[in-house]
PDB file of N, CA and C in Angstrom:
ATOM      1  N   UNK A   1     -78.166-115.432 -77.697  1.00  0.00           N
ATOM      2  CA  UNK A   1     -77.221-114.937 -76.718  1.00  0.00           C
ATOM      3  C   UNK A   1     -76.229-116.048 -76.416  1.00  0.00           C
ATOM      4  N   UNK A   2     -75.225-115.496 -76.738  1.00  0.00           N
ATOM      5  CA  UNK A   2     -73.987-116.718 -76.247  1.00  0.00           C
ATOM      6  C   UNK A   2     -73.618-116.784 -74.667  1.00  0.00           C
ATOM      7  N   UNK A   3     -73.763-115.658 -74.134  1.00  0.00           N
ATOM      8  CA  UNK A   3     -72.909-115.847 -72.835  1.00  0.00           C
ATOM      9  C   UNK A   3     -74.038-116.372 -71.863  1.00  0.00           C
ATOM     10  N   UNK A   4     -73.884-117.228 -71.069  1.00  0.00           N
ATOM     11  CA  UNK A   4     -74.897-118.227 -70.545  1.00  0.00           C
ATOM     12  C   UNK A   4     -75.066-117.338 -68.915  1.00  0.00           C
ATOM     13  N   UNK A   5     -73.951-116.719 -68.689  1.00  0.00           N
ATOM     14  CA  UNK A   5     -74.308-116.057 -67.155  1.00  0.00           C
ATOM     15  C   UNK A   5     -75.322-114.596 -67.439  1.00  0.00           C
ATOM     16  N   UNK A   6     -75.119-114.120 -68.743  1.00  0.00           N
ATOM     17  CA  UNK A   6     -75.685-112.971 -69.240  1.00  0.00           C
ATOM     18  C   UNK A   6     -77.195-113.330 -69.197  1.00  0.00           C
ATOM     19  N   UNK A   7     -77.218-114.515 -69.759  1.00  0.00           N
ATOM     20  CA  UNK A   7     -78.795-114.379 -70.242  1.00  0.00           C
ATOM     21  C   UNK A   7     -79.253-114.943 -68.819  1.00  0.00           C
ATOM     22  N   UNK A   8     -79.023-115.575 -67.702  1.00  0.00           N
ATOM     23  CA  UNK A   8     -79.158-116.101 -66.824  1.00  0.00           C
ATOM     24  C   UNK A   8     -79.538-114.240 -65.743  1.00  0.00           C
ATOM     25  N   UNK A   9     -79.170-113.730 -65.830  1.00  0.00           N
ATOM     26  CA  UNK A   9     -78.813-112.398 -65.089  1.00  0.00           C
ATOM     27  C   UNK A   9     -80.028-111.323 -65.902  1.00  0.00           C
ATOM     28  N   UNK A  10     -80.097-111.365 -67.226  1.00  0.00           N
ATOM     29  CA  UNK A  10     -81.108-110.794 -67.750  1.00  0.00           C
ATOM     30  C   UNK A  10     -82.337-110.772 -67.338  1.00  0.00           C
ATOM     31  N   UNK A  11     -82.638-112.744 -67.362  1.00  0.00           N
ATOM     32  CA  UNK A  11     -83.716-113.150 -66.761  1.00  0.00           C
ATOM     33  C   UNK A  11     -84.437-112.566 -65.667  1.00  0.00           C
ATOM     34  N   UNK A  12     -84.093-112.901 -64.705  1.00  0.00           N
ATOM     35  CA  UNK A  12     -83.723-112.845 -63.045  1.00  0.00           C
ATOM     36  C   UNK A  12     -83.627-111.232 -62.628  1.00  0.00           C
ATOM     37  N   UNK A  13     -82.837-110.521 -63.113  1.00  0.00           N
ATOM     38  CA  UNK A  13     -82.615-109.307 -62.729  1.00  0.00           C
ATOM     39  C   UNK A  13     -83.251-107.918 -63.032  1.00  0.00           C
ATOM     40  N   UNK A  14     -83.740-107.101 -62.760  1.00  0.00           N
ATOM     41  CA  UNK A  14     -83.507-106.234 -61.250  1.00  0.00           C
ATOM     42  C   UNK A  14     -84.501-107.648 -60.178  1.00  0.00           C
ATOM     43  N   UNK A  15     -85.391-108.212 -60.889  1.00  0.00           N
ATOM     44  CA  UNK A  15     -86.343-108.480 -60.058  1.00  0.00           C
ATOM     45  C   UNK A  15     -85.883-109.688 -58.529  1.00  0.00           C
ATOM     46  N   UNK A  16     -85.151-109.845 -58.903  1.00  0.00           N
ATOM     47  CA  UNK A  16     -83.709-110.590 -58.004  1.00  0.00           C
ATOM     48  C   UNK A  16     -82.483-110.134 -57.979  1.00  0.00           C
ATOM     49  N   UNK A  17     -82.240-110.377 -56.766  1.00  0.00           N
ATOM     50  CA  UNK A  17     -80.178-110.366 -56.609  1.00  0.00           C
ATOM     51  C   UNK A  17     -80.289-111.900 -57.291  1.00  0.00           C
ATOM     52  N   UNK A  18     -79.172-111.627 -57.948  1.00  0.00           N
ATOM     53  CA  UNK A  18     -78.428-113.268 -58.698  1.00  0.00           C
ATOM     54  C   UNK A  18     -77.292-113.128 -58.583  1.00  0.00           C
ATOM     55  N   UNK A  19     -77.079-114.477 -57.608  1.00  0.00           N
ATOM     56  CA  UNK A  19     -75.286-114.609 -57.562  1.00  0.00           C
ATOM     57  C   UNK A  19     -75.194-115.805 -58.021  1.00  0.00           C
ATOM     58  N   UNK A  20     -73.873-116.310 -58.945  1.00  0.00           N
ATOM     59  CA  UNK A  20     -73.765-117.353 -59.502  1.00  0.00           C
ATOM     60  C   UNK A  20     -72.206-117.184 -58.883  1.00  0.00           C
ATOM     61  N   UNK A  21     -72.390-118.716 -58.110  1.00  0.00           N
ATOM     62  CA  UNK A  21     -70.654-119.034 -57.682  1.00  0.00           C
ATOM     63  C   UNK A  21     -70.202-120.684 -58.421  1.00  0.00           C
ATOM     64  N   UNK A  22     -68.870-120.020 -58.208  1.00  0.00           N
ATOM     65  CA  UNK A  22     -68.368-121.792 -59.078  1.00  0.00           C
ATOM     66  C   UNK A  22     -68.312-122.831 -57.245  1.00  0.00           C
ATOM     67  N   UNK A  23     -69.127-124.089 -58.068  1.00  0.00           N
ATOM     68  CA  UNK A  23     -69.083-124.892 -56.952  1.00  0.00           C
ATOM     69  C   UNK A  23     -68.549-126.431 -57.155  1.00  0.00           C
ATOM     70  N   UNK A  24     -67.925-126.508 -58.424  1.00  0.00           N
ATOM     71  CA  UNK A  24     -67.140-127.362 -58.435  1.00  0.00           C
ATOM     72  C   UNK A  24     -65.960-127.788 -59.620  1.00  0.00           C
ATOM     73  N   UNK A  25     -64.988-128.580 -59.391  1.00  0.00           N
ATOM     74  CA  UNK A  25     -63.659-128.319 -60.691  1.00  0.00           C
ATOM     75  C   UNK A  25     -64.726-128.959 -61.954  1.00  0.00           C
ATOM     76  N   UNK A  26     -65.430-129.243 -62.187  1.00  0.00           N
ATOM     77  CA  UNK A  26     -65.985-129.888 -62.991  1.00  0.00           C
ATOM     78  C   UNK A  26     -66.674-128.680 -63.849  1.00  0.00           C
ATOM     79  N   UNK A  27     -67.253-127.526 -63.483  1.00  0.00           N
ATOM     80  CA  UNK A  27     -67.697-126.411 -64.013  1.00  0.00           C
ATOM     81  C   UNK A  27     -69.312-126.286 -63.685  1.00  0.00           C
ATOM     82  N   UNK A  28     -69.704-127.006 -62.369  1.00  0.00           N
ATOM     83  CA  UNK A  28     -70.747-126.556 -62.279  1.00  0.00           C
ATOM     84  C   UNK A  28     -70.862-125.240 -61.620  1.00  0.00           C
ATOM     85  N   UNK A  29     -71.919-124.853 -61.254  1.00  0.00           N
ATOM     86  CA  UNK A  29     -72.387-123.546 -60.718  1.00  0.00           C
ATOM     87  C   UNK A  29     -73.477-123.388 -59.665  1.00  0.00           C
ATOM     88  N   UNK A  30     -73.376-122.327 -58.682  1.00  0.00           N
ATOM     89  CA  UNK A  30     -74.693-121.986 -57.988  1.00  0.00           C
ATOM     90  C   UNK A  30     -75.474-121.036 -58.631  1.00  0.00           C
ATOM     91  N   UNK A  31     -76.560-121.167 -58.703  1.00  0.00           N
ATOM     92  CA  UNK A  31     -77.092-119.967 -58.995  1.00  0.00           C
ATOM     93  C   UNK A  31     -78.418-119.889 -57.481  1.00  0.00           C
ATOM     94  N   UNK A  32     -78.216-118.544 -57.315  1.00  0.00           N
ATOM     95  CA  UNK A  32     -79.456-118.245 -56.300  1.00  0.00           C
ATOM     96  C   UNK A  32     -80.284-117.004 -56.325  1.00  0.00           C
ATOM     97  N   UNK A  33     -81.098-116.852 -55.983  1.00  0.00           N
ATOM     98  CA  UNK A  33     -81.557-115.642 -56.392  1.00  0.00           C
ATOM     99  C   UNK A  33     -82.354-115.346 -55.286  1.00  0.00           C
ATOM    100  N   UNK A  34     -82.070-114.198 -54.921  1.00  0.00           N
ATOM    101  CA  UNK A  34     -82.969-113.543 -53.686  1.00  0.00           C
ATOM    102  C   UNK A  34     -83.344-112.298 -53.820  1.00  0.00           C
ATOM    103  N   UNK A  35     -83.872-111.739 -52.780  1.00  0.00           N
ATOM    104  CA  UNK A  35     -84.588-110.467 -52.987  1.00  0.00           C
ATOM    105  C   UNK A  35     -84.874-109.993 -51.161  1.00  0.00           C
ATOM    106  N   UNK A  36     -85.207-108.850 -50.603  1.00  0.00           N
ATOM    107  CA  UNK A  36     -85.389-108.321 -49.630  1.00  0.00           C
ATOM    108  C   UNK A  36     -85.361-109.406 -48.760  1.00  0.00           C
ATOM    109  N   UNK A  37     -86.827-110.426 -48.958  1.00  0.00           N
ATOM    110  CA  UNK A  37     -86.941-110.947 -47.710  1.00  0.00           C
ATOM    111  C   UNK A  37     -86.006-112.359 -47.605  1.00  0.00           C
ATOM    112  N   UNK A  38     -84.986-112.400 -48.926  1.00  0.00           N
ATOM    113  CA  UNK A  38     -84.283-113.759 -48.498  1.00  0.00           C
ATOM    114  C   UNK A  38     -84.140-114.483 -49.960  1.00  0.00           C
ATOM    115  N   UNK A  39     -83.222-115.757 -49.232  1.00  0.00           N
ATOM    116  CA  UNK A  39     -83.399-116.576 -50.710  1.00  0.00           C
ATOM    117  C   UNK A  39     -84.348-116.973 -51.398  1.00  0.00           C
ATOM    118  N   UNK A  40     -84.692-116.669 -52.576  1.00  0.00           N
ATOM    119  CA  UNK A  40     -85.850-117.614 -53.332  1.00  0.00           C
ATOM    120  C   UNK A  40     -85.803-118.249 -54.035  1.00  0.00           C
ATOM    121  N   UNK A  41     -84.699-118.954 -54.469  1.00  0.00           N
ATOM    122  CA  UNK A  41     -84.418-120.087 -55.502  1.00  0.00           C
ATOM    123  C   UNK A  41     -82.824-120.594 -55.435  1.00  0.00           C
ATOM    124  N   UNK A  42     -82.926-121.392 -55.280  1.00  0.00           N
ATOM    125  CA  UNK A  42     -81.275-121.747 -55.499  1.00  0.00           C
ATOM    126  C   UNK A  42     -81.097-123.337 -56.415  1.00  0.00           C
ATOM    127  N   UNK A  43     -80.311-123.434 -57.394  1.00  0.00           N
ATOM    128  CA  UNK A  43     -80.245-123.996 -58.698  1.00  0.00           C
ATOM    129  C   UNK A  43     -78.924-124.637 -58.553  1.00  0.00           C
ATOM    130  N   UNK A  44     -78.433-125.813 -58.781  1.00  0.00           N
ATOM    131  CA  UNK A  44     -77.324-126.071 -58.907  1.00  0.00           C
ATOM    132  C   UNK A  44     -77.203-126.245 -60.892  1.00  0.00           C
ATOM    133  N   UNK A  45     -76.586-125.674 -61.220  1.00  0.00           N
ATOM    134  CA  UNK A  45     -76.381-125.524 -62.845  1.00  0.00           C
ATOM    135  C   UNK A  45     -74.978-126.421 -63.401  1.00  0.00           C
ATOM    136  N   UNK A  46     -74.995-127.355 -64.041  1.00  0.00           N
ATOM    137  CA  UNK A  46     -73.938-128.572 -64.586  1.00  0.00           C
ATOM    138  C   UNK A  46     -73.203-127.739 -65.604  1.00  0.00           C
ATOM    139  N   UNK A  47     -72.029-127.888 -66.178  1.00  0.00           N
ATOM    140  CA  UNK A  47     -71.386-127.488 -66.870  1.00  0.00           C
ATOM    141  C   UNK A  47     -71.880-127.735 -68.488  1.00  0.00           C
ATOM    142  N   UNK A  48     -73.029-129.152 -68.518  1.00  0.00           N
ATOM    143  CA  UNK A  48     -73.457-129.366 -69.694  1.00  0.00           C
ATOM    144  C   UNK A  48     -74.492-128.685 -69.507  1.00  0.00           C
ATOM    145  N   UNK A  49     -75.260-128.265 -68.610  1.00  0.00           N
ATOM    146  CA  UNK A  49     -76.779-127.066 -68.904  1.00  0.00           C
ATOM    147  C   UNK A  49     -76.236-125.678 -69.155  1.00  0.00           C
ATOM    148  N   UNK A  50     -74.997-125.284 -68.618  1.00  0.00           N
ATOM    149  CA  UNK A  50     -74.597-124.310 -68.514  1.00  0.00           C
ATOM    150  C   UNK A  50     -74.437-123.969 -70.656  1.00  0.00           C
ATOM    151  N   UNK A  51     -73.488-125.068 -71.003  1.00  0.00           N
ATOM    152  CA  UNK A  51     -73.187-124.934 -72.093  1.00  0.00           C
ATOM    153  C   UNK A  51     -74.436-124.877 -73.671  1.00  0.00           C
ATOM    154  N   UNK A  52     -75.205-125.876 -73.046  1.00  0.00           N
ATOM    155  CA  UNK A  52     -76.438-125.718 -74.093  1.00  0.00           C
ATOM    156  C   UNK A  52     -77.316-124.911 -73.835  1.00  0.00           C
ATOM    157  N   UNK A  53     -77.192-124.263 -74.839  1.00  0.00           N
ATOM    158  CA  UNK A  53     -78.892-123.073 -74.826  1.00  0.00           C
ATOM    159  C   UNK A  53     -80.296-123.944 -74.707  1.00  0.00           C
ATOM    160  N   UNK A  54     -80.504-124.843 -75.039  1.00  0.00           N
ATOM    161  CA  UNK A  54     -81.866-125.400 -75.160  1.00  0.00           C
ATOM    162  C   UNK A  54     -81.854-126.305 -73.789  1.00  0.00           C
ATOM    163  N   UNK A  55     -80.847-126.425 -73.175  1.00  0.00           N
ATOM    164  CA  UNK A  55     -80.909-126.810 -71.918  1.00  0.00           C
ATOM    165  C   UNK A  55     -81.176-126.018 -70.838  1.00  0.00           C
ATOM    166  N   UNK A  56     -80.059-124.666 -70.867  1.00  0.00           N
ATOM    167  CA  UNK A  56     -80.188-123.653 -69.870  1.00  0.00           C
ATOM    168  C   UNK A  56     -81.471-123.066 -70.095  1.00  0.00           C
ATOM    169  N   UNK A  57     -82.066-122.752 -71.587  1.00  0.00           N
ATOM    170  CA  UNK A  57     -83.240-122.324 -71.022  1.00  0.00           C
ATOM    171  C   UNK A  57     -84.736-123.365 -70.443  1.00  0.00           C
ATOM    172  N   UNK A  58     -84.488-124.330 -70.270  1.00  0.00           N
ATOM    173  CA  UNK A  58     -85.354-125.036 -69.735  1.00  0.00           C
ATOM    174  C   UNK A  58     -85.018-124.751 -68.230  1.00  0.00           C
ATOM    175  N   UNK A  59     -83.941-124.727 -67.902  1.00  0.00           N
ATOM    176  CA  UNK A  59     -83.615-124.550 -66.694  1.00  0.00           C
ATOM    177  C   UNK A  59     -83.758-123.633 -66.224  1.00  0.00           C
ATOM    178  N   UNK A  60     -84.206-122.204 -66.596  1.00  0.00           N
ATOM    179  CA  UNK A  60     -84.555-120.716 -66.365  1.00  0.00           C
ATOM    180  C   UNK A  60     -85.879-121.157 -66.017  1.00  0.00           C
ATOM    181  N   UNK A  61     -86.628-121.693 -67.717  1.00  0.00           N
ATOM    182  CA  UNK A  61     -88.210-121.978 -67.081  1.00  0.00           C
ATOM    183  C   UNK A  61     -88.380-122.661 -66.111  1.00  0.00           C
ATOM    184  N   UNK A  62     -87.793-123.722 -65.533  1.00  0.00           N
ATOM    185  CA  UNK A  62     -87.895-124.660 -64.444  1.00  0.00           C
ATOM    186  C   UNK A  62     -88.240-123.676 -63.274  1.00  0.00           C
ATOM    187  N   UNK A  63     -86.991-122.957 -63.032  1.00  0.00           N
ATOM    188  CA  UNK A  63     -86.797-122.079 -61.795  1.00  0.00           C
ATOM    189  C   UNK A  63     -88.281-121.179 -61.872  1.00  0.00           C
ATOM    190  N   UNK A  64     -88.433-120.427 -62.451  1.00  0.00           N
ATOM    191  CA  UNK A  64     -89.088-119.297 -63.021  1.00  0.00           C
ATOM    192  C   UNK A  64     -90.956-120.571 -62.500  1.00  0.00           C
ATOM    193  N   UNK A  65     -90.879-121.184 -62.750  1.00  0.00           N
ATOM    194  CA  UNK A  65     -92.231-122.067 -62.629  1.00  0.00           C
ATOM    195  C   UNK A  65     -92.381-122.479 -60.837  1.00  0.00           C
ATOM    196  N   UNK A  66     -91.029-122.702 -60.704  1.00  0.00           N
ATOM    197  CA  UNK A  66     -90.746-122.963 -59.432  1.00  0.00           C
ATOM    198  C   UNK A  66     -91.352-121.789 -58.551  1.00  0.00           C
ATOM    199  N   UNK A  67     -90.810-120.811 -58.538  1.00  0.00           N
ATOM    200  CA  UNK A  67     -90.894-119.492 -57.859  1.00  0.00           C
ATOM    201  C   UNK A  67     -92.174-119.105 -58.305  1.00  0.00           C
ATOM    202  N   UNK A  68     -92.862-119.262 -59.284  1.00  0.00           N
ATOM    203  CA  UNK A  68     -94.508-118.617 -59.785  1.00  0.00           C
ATOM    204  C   UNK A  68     -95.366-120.122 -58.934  1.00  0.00           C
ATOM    205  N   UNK A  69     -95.067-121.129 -58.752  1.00  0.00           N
ATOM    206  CA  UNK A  69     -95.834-122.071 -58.176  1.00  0.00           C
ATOM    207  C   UNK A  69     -95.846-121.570 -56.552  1.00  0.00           C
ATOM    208  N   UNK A  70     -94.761-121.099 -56.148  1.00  0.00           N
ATOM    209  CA  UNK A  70     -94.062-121.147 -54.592  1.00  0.00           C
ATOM    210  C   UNK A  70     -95.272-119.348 -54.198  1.00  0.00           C
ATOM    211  N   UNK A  71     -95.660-118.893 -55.277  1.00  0.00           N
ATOM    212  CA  UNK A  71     -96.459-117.676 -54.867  1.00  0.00           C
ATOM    213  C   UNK A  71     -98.012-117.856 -54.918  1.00  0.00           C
ATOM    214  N   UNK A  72     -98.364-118.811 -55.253  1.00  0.00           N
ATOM    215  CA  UNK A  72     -99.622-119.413 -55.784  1.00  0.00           C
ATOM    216  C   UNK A  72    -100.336-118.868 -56.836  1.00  0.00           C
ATOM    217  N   UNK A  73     -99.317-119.387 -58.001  1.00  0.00           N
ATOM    218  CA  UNK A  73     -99.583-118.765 -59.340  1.00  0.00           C
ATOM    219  C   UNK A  73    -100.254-120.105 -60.036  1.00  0.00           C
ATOM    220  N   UNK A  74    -101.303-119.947 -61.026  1.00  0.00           N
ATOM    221  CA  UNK A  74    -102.030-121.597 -61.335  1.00  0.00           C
ATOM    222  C   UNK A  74    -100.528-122.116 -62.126  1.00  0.00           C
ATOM    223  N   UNK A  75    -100.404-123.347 -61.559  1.00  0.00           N
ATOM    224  CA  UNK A  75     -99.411-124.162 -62.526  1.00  0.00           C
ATOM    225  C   UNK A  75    -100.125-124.502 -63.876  1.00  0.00           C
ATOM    226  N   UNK A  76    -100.914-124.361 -64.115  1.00  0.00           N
ATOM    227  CA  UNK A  76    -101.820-125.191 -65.512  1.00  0.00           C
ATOM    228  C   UNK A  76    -101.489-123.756 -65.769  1.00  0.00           C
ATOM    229  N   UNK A  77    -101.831-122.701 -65.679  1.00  0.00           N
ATOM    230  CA  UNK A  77    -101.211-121.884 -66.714  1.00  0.00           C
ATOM    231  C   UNK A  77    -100.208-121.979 -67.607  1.00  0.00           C
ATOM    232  N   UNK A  78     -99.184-121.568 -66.304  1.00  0.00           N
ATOM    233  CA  UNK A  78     -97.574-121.675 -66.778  1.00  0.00           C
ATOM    234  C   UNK A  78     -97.412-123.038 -67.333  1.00  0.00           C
ATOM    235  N   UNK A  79     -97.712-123.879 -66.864  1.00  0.00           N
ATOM    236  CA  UNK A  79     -97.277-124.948 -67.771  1.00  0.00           C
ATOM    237  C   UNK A  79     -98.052-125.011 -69.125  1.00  0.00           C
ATOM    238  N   UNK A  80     -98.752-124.095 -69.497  1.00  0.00           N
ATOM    239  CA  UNK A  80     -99.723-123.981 -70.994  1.00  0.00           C
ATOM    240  C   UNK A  80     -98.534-123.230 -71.794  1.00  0.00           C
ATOM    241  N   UNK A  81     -98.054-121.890 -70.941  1.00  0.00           N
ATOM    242  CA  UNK A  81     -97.155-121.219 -71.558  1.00  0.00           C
ATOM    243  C   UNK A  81     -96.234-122.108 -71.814  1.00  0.00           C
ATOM    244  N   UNK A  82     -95.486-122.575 -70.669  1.00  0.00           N
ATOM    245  CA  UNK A  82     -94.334-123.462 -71.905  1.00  0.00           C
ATOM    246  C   UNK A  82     -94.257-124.486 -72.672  1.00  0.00           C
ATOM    247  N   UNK A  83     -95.416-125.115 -72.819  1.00  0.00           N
ATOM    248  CA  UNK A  83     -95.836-126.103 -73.688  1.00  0.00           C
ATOM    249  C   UNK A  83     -96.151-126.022 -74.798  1.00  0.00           C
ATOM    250  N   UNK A  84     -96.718-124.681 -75.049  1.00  0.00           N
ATOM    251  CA  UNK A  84     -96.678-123.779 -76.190  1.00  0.00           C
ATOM    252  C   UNK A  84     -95.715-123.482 -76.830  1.00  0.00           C
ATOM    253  N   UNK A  85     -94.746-123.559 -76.285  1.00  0.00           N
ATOM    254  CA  UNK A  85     -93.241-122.980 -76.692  1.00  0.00           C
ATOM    255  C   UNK A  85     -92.945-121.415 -76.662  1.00  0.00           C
ATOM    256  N   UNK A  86     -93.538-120.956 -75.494  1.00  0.00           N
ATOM    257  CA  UNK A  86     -93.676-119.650 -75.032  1.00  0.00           C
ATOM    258  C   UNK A  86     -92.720-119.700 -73.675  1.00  0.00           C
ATOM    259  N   UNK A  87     -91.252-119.245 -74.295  1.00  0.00           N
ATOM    260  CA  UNK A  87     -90.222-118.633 -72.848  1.00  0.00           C
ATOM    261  C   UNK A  87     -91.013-117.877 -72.071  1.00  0.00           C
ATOM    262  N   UNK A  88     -90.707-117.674 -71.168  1.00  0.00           N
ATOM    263  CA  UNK A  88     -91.225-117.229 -69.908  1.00  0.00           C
ATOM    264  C   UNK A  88     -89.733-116.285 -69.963  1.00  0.00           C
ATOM    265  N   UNK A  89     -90.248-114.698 -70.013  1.00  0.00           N
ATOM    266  CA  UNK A  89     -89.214-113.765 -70.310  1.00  0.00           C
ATOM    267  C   UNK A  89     -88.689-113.471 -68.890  1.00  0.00           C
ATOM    268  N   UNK A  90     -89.701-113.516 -67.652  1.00  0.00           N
ATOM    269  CA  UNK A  90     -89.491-112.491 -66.473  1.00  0.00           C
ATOM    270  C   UNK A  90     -90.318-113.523 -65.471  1.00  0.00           C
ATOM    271  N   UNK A  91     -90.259-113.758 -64.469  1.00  0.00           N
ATOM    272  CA  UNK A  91     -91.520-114.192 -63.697  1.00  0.00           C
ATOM    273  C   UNK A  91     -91.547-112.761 -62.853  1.00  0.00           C
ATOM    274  N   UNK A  92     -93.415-112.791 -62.873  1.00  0.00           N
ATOM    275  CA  UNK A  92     -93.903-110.935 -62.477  1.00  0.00           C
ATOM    276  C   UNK A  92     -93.823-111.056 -61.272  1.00  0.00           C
ATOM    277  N   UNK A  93     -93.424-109.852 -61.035  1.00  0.00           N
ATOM    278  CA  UNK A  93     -93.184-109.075 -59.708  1.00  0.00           C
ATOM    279  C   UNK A  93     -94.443-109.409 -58.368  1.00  0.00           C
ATOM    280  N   UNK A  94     -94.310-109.674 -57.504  1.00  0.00           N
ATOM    281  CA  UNK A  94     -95.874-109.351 -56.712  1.00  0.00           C
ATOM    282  C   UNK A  94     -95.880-108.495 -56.566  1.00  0.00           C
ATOM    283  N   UNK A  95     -97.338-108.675 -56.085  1.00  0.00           N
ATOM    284  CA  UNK A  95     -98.071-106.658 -56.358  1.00  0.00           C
ATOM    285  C   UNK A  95     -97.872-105.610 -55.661  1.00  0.00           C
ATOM    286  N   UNK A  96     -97.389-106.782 -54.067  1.00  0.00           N
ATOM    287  CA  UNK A  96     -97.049-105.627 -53.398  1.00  0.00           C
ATOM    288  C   UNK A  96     -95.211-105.320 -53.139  1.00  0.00           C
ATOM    289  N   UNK A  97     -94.305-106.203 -54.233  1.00  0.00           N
ATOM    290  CA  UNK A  97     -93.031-106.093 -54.225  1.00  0.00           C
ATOM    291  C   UNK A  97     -92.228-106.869 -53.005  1.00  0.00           C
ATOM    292  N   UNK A  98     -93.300-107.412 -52.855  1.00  0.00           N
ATOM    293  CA  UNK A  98     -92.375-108.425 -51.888  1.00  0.00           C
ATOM    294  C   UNK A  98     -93.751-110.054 -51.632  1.00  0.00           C
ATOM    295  N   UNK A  99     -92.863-110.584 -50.928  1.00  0.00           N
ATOM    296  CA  UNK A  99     -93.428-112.037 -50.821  1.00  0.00           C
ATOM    297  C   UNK A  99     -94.508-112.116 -49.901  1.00  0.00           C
ATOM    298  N   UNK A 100     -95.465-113.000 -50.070  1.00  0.00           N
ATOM    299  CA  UNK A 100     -96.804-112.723 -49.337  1.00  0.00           C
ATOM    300  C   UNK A 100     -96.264-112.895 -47.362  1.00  0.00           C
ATOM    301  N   UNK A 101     -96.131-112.580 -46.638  1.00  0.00           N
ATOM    302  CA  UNK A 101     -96.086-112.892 -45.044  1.00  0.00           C
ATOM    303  C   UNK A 101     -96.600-114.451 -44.807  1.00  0.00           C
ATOM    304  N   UNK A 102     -95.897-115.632 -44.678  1.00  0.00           N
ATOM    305  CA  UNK A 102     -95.926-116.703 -43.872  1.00  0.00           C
ATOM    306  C   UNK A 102     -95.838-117.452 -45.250  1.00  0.00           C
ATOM    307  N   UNK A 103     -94.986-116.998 -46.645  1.00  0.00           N
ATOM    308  CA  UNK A 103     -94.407-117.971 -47.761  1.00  0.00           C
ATOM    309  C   UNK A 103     -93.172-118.030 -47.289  1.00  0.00           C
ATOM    310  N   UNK A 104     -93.303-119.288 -47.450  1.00  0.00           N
ATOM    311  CA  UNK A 104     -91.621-119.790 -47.101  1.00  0.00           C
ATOM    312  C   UNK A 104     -90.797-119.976 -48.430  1.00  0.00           C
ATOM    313  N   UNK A 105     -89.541-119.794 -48.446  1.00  0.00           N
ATOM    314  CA  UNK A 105     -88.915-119.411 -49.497  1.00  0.00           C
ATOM    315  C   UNK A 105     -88.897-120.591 -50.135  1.00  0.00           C
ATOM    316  N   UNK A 106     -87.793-121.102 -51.782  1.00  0.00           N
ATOM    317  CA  UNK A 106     -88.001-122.112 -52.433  1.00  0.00           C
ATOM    318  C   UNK A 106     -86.664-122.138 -52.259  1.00  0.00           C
ATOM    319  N   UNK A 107     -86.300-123.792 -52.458  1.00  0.00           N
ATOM    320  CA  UNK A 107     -85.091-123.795 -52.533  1.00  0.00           C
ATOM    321  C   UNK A 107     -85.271-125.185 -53.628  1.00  0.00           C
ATOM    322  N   UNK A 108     -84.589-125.176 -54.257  1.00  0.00           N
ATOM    323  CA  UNK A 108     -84.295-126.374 -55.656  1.00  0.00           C
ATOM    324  C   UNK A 108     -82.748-126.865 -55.858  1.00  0.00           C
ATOM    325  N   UNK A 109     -82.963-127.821 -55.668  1.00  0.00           N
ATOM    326  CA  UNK A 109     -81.595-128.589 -56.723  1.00  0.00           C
ATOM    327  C   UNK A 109     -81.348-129.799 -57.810  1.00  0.00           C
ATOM    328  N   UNK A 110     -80.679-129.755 -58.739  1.00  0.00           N
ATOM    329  CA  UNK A 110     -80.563-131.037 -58.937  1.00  0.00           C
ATOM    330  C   UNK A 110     -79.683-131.623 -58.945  1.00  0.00           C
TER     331      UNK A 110
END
């Protein structure tokens, strides 16, 4: 996939709102992603992650690990999956479609 906001939106979406705003002349980006009860990830994305595929998708898995850690998902899993060299297509839904009562949301940058 060439277009880097596409596959970024693929990821992420329905299972998030994803808004990606420009946040600086340089070509970086916000990306955030929320859902009913609020923000759950917010990413600052560089114009050089943006541009490399083998970058941006580390940076999907990053987030995606982020948000499965922030639900109390085992990290030794997920980190088996991507060590494997297994993308992480979707991070799953909770069961009951929303965030457990007294998780506080994630917020990330770099």
């Amino acid at each position: 996939m060439d277009n880097p906001f596409q596959m970024i939106t693929d990821t992420f979406h329905p299972d998030y709102r994803v808004n990606l705003s420009i946040q600086g002349l340089e070509g970086s980006i916000m990306l955030t992603l929320s859902n009913e009860r609020g923000v759950v990830a917010k990413r600052l994305i560089s114009a050089a992650q943006r541009n490399d595929p083998l970058r941006l998708r580390k940076l999907i898995e990053s987030v995606q690990f982020g948000i499965a850690i922030e639900r109390g998902e085992s990290a030794i899993k997920i980190l088996a999956a991507m060590t494997d060299g297994v993308t992480l297509q979707k991070a799953p839904r909770p069961a009951n479609g929303l965030w457990a009562s007294g998780q506080t949301n994630t917020t990330a940058a770099i």
